[in-house]
Protein backbone atom coordinates (compact mmCIF):
# COMPACT_ATOMS: atom_id res chain seq x y z
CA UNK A 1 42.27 17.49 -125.28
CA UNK A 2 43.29 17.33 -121.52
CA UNK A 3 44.76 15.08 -119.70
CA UNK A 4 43.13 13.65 -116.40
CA UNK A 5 45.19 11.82 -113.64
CA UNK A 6 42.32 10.08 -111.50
CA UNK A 7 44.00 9.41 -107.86
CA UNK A 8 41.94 6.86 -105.47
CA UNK A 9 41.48 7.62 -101.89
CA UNK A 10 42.71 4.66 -98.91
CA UNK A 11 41.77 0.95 -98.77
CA UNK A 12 40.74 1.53 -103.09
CA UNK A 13 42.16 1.41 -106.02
CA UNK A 14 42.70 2.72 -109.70
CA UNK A 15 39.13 0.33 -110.97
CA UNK A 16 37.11 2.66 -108.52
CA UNK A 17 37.15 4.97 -111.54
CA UNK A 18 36.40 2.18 -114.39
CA UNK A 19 32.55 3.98 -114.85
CA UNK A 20 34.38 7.47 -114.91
CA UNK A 21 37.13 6.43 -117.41
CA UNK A 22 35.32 6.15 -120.38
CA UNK A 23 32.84 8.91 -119.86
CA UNK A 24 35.91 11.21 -119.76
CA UNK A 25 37.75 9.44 -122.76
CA UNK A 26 34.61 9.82 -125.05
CA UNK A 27 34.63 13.26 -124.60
CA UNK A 28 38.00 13.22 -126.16
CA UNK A 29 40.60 13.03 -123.16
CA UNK A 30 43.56 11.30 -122.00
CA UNK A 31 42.98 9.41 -118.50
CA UNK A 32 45.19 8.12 -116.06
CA UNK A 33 43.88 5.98 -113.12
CA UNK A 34 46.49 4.10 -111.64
CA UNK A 35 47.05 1.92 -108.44
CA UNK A 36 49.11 3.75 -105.42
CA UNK A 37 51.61 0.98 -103.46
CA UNK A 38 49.58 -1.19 -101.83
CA UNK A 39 46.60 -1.16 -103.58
CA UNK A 40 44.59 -2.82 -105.92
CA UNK A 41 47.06 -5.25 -108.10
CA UNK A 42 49.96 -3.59 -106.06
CA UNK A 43 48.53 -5.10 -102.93
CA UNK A 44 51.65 -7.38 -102.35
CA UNK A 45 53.96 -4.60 -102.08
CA UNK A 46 51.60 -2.71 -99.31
CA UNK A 47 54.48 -3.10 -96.02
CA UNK A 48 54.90 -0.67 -92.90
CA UNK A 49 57.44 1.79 -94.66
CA UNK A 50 54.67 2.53 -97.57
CA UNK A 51 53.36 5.84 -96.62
CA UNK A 52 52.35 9.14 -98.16
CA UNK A 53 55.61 9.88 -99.97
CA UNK A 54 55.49 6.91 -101.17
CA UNK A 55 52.31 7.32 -103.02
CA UNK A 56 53.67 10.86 -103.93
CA UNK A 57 55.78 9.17 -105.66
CA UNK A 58 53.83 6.66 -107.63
CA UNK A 59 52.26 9.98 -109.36
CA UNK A 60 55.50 11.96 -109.71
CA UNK A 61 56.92 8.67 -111.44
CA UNK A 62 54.25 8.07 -114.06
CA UNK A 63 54.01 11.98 -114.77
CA UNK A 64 57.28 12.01 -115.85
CA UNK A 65 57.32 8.23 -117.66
CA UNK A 66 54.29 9.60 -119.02
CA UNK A 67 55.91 12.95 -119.88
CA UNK A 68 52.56 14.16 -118.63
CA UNK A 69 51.98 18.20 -119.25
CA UNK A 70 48.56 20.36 -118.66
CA UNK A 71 47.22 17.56 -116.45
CA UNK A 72 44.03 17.77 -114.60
CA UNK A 73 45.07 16.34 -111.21
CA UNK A 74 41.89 14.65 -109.16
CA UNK A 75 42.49 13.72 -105.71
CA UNK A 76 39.83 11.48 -103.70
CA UNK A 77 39.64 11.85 -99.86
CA UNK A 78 42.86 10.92 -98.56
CA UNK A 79 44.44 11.30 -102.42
CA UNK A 80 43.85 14.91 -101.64
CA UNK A 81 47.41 14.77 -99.17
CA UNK A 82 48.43 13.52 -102.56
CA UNK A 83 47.79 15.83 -105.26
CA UNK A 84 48.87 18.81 -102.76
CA UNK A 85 52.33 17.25 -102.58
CA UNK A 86 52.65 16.13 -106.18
CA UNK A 87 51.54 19.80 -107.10
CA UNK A 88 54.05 21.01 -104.68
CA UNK A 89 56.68 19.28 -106.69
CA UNK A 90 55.67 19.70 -110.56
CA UNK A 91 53.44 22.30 -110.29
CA UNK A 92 54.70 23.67 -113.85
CA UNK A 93 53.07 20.16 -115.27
CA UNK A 94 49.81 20.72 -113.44
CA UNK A 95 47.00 23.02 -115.33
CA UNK A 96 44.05 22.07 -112.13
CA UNK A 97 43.72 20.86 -109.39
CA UNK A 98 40.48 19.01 -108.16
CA UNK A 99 39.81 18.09 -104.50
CA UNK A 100 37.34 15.42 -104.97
CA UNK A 101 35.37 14.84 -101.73
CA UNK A 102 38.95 15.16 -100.06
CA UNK A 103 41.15 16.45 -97.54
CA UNK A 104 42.40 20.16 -98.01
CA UNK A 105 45.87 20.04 -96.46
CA UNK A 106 48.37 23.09 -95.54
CA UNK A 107 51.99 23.01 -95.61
CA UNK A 108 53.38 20.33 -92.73
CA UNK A 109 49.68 19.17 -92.15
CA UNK A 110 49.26 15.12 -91.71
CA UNK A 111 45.81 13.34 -92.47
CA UNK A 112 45.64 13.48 -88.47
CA UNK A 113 45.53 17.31 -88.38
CA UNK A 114 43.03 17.88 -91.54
CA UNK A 115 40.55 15.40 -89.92
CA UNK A 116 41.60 15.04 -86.55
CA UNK A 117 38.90 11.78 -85.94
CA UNK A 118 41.49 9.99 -88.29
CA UNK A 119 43.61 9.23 -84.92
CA UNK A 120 40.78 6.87 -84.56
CA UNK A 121 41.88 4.89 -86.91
CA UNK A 122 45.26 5.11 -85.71
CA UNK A 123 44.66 4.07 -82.34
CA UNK A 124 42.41 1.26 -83.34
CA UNK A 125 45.16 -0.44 -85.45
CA UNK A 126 47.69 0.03 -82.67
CA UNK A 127 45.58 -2.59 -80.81
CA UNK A 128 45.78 -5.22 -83.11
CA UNK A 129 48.49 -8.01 -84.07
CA UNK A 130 49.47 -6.11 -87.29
CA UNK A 131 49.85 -2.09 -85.90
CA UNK A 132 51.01 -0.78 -89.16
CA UNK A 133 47.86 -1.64 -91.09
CA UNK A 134 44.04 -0.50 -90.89
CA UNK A 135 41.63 -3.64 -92.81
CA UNK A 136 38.56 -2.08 -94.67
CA UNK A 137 35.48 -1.08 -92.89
CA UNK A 138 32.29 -3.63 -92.58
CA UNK A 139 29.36 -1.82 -94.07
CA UNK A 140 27.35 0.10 -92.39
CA UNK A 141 23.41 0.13 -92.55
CA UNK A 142 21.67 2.26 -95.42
CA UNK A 143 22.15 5.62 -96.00
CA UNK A 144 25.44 4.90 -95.47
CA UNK A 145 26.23 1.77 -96.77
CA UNK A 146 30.07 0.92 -98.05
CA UNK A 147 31.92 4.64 -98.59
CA UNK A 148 28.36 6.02 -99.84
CA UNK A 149 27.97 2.52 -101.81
CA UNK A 150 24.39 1.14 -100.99
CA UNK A 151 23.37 -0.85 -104.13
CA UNK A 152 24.26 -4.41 -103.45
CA UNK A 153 26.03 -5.52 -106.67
CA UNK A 154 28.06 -2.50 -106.32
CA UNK A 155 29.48 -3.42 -102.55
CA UNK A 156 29.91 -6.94 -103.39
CA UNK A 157 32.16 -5.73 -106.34
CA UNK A 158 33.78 -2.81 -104.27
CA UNK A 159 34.48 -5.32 -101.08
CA UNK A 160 36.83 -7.20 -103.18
CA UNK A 161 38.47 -4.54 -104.66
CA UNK A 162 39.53 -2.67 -101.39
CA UNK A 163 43.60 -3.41 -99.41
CA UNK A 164 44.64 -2.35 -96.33
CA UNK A 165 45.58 1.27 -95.39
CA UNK A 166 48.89 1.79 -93.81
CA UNK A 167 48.93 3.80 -90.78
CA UNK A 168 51.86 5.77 -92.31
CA UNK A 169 50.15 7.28 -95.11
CA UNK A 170 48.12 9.14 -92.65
CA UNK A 171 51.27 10.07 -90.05
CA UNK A 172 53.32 12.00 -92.57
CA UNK A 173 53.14 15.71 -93.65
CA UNK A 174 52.34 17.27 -96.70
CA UNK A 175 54.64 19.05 -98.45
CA UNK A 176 53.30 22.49 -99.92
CA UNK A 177 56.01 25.25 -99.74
CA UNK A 178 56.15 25.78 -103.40
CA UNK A 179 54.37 29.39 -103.95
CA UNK A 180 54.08 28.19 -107.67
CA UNK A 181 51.16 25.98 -106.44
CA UNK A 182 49.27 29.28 -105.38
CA UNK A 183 48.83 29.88 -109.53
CA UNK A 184 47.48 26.67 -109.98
CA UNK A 185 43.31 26.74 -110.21
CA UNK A 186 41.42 24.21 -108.33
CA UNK A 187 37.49 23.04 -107.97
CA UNK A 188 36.09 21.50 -105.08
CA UNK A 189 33.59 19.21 -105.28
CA UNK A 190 32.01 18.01 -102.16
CA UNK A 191 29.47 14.73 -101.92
CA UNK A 192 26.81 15.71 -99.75
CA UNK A 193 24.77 12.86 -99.33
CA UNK A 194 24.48 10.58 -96.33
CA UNK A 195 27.26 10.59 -93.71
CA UNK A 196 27.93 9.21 -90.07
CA UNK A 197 28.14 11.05 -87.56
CA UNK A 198 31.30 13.69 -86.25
CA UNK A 199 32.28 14.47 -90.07
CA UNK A 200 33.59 18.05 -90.35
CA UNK A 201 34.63 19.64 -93.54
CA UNK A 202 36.70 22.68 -93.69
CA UNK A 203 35.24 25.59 -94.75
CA UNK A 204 36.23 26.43 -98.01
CA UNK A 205 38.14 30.12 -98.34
CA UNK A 206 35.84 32.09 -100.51
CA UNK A 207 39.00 32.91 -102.59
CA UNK A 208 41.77 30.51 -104.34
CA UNK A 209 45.17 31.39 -103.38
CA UNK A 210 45.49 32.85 -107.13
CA UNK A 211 43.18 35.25 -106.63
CA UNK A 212 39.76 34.04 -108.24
CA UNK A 213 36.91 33.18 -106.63
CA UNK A 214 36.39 29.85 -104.87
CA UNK A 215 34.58 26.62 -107.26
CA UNK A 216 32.69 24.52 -105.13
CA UNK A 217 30.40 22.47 -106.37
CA UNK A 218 28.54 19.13 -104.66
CA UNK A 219 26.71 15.91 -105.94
CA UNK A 220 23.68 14.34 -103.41
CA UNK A 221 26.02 11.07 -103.16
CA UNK A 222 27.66 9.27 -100.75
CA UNK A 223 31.73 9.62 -100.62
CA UNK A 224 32.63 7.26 -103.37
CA UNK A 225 30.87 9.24 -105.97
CA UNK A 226 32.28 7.55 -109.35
CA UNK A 227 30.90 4.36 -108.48
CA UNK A 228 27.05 5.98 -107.62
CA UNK A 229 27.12 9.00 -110.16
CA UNK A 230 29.92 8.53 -112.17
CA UNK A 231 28.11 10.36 -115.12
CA UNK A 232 27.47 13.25 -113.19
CA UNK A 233 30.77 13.61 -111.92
CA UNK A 234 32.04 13.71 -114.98
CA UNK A 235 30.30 16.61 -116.02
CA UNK A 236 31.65 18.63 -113.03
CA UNK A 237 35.22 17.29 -114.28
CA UNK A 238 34.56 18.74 -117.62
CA UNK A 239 32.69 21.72 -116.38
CA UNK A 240 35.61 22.91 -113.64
CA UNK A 241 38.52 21.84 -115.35
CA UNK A 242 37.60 23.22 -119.33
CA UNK A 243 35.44 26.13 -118.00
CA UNK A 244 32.46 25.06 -120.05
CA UNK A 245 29.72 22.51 -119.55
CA UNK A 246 30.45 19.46 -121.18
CA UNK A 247 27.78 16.59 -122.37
CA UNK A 248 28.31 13.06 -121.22
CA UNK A 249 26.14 10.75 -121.85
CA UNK A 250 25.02 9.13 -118.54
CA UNK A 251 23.38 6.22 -119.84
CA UNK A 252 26.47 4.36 -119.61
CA UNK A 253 26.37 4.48 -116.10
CA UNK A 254 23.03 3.42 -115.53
CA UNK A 255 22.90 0.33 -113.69
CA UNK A 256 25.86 -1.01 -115.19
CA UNK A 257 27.56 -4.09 -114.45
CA UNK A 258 29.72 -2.84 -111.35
CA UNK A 259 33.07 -2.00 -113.19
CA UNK A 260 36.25 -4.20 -114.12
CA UNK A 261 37.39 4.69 -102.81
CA UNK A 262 35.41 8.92 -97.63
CA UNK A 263 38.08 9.73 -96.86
CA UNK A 264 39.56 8.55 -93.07
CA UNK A 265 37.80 10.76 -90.76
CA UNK A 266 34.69 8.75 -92.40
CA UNK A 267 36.34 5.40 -91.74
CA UNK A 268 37.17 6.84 -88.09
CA UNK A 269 33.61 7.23 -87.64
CA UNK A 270 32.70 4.21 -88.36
CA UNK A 271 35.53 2.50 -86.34
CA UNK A 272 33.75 4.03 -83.91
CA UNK A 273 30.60 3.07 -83.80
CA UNK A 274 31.57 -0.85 -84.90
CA UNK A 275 34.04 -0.84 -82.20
CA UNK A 276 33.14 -2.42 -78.63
């Protein structure tokens, strides 16, 4: 049995992963999917002063309430700042790493200078009444739809889960001058469906800073993958983080009822083209 710790990406929530949850806990595992400050039902305490360490926080706090050990540490787009730091910290309590569709940070690196179209977003929010604070995104036409989210039922229900991002969250550095985070594995796996315009991704290094070769693998979604394929991500959870191809049974995500987070540089693009 391992145990995963599911981290959501900006504006969402711990019920983006309610379709992956299950999936992962009938194979036998422990999962964690909680809500960062300011998110989801822990909206009211989103302020100004909320900001990356903050949310490194909320996961250093329940790994250690949790007394959480071998964890499987998944980071959505922004949540990817996230795991790096909590790794940084506890990296004796984390067995992999997994940079879901998500920013790849270095040591002193802000969301700004992994994606540098995030400033967008920045800049945007500096022009309104509240400066601190960057609203969701409208949806955009299909491909592209809500975060990847193009079946209607499923943005209606996503809409109403998704809080403001603070502008801090993206402004502060990550923290990675542990070198025991260099032992700890990691898979990357990239959504490469539809995607506005001006999105780079980093190259991956064809080596892991332990030594063995790079995982990469990629789903034909749009960013928020475990609301569109949440069976097949599951599989590449199993597959990258047990080292053996796993069965999950993806009927249970077939047209579900939507269930009870592209990271910024995304969002920045979109800002973009919605604004005047």
């Amino acid at each position: 049995m391992s145990t995963f710790l599911l981290v959501h990406g900006a504006w969402h929530s711990g019920r983006c992963w309610e379709r992956v949850v299950p999936l992962l806990e009938s194979a036998g595992h422990r999962v964690f999917a909680p809500s960062l400050t300011g998110y989801g039902d822990k909206a009211h305490l989103l302020g100004p002063e909320v900001g990356l360490d903050t949310h490194v926080a909320d996961v250093l706090k329940l790994i250690h309430e949790e007394n959480l050990t071998e964890v499987v540490l998944v980071g959505h787009s922004y949540a990817g700042l996230v795991v790096s730091s909590v790794a940084n910290e506890v990296p004796e309590r984390i067995a992999h790493l997994v940079y879901l569709d998500a920013m790849v940070p270095e040591h002193g690196e802000t969301a700004v200078d992994v994606q540098p179209m995030t400033q967008n977003l920045i800049d945007l929010a500096a022009k309104s009444d509240n400066g601190w604070r960057i609203p969701p995104l409208p949806e955009m036409p299909p491909p592209f739809g809500l975060f990847g989210v193009t079946d209607p039922a499923d943005v209606a229900w996503l809409r109403a889960t998704l809080s403001d991002q603070p502008v801090r969250c993206l402004r502060q550095p990550v923290r990675l001058d542990n070198p025991a985070v260099d032992s700890i594995p990691r898979t990357h796996i990239h959504c490469v469906g539809a995607a506005p315009e001006g999105i780079v991704r980093r190259p991956v290094p064809a080596t892991q800073p332990n030594g063995s070769p790079a995982r990469i693998r990629e789903l034909p979604t749009g960013h928020d993958c475990m609301i569109t394929m949440p069976a097949d991500l599951s599989e590449l959870l199993l597959e990258s983080t047990l080292g053996s191809a796993r069965t999950v049974t993806a009927a249970a995500s077939r047209r579900s009822p939507p269930p009870s987070d592209i990271g910024p540089a995304h969002e920045a693009a979109h800002f973009a083209k919605e604004a005047p």
